[in-house]
C-alpha atoms as a PDB file:
ATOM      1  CA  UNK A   1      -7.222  17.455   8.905  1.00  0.00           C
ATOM      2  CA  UNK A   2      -6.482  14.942  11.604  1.00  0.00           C
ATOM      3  CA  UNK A   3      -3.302  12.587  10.809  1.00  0.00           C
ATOM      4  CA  UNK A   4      -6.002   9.482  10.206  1.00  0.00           C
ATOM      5  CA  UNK A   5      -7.115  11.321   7.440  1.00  0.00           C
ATOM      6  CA  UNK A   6      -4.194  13.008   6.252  1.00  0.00           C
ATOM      7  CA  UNK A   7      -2.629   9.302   6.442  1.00  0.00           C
ATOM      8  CA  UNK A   8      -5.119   8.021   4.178  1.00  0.00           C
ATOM      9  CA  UNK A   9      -4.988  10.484   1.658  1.00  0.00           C
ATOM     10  CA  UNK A  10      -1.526  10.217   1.135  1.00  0.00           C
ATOM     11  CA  UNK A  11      -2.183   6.450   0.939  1.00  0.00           C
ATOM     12  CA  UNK A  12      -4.458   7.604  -2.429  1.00  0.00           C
ATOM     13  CA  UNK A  13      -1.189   9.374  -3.541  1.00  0.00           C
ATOM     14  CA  UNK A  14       0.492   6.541  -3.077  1.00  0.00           C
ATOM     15  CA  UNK A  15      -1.925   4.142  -4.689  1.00  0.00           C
ATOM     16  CA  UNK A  16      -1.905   6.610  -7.460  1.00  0.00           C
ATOM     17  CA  UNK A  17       1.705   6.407  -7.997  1.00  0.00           C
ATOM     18  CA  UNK A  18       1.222   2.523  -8.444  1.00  0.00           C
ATOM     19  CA  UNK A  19      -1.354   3.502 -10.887  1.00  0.00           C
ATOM     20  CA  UNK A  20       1.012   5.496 -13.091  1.00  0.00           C
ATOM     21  CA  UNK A  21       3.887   3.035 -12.148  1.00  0.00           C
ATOM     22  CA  UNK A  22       2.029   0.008 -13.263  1.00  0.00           C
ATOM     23  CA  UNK A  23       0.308   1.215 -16.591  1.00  0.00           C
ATOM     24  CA  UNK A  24       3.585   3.000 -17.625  1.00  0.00           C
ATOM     25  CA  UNK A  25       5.301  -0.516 -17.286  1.00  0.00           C
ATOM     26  CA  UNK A  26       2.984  -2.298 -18.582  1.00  0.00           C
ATOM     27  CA  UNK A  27       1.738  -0.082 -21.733  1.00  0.00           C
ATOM     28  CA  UNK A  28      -1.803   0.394 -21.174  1.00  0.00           C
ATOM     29  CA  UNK A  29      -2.065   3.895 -20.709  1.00  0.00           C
ATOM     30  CA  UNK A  30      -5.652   4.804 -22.455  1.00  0.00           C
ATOM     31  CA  UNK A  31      -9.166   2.844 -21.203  1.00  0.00           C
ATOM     32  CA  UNK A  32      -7.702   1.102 -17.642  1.00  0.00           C
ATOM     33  CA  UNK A  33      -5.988   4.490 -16.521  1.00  0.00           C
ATOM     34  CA  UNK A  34      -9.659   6.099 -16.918  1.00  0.00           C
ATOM     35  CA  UNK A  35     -11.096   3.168 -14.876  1.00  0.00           C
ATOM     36  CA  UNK A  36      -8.449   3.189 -11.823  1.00  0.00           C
ATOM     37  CA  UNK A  37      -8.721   7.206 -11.885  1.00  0.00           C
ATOM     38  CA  UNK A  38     -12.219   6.774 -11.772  1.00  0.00           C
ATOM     39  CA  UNK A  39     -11.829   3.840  -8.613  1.00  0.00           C
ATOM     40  CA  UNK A  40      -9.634   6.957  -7.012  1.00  0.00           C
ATOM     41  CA  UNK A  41     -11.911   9.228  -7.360  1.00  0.00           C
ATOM     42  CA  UNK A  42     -15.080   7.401  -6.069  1.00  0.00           C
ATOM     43  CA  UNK A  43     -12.563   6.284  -3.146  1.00  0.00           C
ATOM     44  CA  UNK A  44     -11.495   9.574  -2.246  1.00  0.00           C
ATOM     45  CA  UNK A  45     -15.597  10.476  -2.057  1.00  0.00           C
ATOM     46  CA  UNK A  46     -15.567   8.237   0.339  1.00  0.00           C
ATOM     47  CA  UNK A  47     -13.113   9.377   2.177  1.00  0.00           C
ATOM     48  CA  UNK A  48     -14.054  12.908   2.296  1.00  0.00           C
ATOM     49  CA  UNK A  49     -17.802  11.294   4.177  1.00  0.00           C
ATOM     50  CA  UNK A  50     -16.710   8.336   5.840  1.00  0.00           C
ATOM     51  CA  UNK A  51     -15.735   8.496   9.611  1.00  0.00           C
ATOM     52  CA  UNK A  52     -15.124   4.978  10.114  1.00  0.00           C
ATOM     53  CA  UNK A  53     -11.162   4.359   9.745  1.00  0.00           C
ATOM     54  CA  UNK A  54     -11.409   0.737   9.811  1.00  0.00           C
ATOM     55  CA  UNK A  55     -13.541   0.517   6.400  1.00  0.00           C
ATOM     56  CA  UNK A  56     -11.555   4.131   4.945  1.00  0.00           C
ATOM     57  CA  UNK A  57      -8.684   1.748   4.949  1.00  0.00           C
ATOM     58  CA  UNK A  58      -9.891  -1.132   3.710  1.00  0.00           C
ATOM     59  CA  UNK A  59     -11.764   0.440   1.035  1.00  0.00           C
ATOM     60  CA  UNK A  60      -7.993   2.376   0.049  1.00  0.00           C
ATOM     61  CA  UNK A  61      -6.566  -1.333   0.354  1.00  0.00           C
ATOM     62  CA  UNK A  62      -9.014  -2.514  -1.494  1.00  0.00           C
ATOM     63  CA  UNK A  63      -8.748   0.221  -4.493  1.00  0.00           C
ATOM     64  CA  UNK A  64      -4.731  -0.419  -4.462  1.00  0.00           C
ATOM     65  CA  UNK A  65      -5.044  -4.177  -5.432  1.00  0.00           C
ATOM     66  CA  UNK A  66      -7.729  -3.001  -7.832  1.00  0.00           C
ATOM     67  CA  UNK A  67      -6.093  -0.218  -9.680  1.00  0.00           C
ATOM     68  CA  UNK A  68      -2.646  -1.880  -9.242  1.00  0.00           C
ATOM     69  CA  UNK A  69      -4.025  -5.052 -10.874  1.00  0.00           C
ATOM     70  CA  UNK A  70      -2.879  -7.286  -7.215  1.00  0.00           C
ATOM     71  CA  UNK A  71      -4.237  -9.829  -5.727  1.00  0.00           C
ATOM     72  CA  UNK A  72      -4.480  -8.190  -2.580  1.00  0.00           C
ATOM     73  CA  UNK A  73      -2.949  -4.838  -0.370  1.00  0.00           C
ATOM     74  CA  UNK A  74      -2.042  -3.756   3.056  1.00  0.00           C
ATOM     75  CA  UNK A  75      -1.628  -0.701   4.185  1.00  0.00           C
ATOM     76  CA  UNK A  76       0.976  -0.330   7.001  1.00  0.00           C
ATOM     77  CA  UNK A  77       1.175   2.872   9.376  1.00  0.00           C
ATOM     78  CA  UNK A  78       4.114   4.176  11.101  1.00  0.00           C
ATOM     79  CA  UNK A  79       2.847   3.968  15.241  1.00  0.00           C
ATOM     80  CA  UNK A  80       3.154   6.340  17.628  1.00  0.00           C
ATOM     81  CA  UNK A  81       5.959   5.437  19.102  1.00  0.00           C
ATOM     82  CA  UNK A  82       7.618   5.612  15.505  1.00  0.00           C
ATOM     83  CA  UNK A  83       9.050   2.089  16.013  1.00  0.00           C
ATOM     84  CA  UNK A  84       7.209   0.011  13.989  1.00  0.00           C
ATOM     85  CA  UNK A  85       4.795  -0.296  10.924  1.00  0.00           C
ATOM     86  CA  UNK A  86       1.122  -1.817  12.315  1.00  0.00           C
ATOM     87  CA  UNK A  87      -0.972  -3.361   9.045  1.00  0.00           C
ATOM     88  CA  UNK A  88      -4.083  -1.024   9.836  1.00  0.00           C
ATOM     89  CA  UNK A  89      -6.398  -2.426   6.810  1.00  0.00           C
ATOM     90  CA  UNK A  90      -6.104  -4.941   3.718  1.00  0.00           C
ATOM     91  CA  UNK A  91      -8.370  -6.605   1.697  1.00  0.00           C
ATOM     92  CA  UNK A  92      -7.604  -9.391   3.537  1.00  0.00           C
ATOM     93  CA  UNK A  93      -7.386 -10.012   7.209  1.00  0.00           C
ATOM     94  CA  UNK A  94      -3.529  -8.285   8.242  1.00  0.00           C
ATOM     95  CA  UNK A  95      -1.283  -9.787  10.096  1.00  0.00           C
ATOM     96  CA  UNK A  96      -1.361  -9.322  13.398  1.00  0.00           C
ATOM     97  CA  UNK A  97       2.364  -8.568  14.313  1.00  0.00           C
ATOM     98  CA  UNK A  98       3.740  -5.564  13.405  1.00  0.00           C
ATOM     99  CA  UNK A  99       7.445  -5.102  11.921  1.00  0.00           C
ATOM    100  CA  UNK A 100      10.273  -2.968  13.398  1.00  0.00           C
ATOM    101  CA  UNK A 101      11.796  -0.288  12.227  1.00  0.00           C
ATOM    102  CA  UNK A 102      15.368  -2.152  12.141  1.00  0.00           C
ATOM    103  CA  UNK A 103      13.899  -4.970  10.052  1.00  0.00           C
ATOM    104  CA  UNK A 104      14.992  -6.510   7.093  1.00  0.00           C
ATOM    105  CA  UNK A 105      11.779  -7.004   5.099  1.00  0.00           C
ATOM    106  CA  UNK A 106      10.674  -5.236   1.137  1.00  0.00           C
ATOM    107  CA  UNK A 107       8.367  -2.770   3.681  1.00  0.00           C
ATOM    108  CA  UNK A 108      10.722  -1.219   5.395  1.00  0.00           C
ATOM    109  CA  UNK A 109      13.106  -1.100   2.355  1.00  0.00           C
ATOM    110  CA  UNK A 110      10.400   0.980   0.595  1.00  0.00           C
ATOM    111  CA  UNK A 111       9.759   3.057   3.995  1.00  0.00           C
ATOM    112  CA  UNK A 112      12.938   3.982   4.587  1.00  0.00           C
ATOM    113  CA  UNK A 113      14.199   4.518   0.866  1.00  0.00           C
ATOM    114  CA  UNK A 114      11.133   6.677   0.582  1.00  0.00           C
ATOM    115  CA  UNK A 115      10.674   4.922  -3.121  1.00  0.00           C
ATOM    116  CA  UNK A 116       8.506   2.282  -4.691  1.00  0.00           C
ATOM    117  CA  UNK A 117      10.398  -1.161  -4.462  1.00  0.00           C
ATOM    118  CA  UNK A 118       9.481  -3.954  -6.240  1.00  0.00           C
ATOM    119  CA  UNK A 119      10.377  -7.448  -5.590  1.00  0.00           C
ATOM    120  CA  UNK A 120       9.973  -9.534  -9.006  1.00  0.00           C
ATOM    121  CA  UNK A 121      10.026 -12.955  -7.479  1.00  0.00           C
ATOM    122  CA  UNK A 122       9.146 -13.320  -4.254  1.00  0.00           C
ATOM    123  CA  UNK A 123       9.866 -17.182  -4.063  1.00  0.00           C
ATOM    124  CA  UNK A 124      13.259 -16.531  -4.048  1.00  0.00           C
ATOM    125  CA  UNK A 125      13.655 -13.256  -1.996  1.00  0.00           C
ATOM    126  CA  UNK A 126      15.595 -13.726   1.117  1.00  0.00           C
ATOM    127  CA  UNK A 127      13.529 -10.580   2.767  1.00  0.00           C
ATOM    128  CA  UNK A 128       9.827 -12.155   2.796  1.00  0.00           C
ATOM    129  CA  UNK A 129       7.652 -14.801   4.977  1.00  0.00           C
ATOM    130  CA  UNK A 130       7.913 -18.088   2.865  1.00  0.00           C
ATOM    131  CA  UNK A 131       5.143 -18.927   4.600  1.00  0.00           C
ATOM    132  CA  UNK A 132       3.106 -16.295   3.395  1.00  0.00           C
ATOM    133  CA  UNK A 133       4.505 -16.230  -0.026  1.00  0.00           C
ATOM    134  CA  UNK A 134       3.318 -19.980  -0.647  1.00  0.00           C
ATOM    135  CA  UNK A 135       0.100 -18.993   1.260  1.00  0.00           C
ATOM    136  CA  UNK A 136      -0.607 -16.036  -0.743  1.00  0.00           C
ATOM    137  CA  UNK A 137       0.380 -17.663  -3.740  1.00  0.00           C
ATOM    138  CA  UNK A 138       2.337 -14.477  -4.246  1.00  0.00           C
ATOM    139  CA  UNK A 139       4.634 -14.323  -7.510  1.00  0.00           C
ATOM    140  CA  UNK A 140       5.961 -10.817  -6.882  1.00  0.00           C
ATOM    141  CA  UNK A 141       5.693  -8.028  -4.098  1.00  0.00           C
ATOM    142  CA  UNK A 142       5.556  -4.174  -4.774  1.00  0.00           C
ATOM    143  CA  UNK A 143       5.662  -1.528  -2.006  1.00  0.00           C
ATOM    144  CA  UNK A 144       4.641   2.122  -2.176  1.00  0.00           C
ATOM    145  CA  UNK A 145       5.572   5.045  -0.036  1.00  0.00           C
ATOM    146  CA  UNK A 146       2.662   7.121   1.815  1.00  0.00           C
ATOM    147  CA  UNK A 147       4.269  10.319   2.035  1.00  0.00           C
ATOM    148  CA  UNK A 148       3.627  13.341   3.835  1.00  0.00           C
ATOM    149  CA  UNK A 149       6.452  16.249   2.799  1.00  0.00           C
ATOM    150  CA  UNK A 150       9.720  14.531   3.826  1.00  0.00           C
ATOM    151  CA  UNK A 151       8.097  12.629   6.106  1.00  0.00           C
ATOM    152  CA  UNK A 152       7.119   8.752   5.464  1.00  0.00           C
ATOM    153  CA  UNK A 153       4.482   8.127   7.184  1.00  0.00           C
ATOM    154  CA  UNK A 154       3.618   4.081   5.961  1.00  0.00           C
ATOM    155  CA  UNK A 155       3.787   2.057   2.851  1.00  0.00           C
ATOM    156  CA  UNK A 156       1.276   0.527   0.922  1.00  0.00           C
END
């Protein structure tokens, strides 16, 4: 399995962790959790067929903010270099720039914690764009781990 692939799976593990995460905090554990593992499933068809990576991560993007009940997801990838996460897909246009390692920003909190972190108000949090906050309209930020082993290889 090439690391594309491998890297987007994981990203379904990960998006299924916000699925558990999500309903388990929020109670609804009976007809949504069918629906999202049925959005995981028909996304990991998809992925087993597809050989486009462009539209394999945007469709994983895509079934995050769906499943995870968000207005919209990126999904960042460690590079090669293993500096810096690049946004590699969204369900909206990603940013362009990507974000050191030695940042202080809620994706690189969750990358190198290698746990979920969750940022209830974003308005106030000293770590995130305020630009993109009020441009999002963004109330509050959650990150998930794509993990590979030990390794971490992005966050969603």
């Amino acid at each position: 399995m090439s690391l594309d692939r491998a890297s987007i799976s994981w990203g379904l593990l990960a998006v299924g962790c916000v699925v558990v995460f999500q309903e388990w905090r929020h109670g609804r554990l009976s007809g949504a959790q069918q629906q999202h593992l049925e959005t995981l499933f028909r996304l990991s068809e998809s992925i087993l067929g597809a050989s486009d990576r462009e539209e394999l991560l945007e469709r994983a993007a895509a079934a995050a903010a769906r499943v995870g009940e968000m207005s919209h997801a990126f999904i960042l990838l460690l590079d090669q270099s293993g500096r810096q996460l690049t946004y590699l897909g969204g369900t909206e246009t990603p940013p362009k720039t990507p974000i050191p390692i030695n940042a202080i920003s809620g994706a690189i909190a969750c990358f190198r914690s290698r746990e979920t972190t969750e940022v209830p108000d974003a308005d106030s949090c000293p770590f995130l764009d305020k630009e993109l906050v009020r441009r999002r309209g963004q109330k509050s930020v959650f990150y998930a781990p794509i993990l590979a082993g030990e390794s971490c290889l992005g966050v969603v």
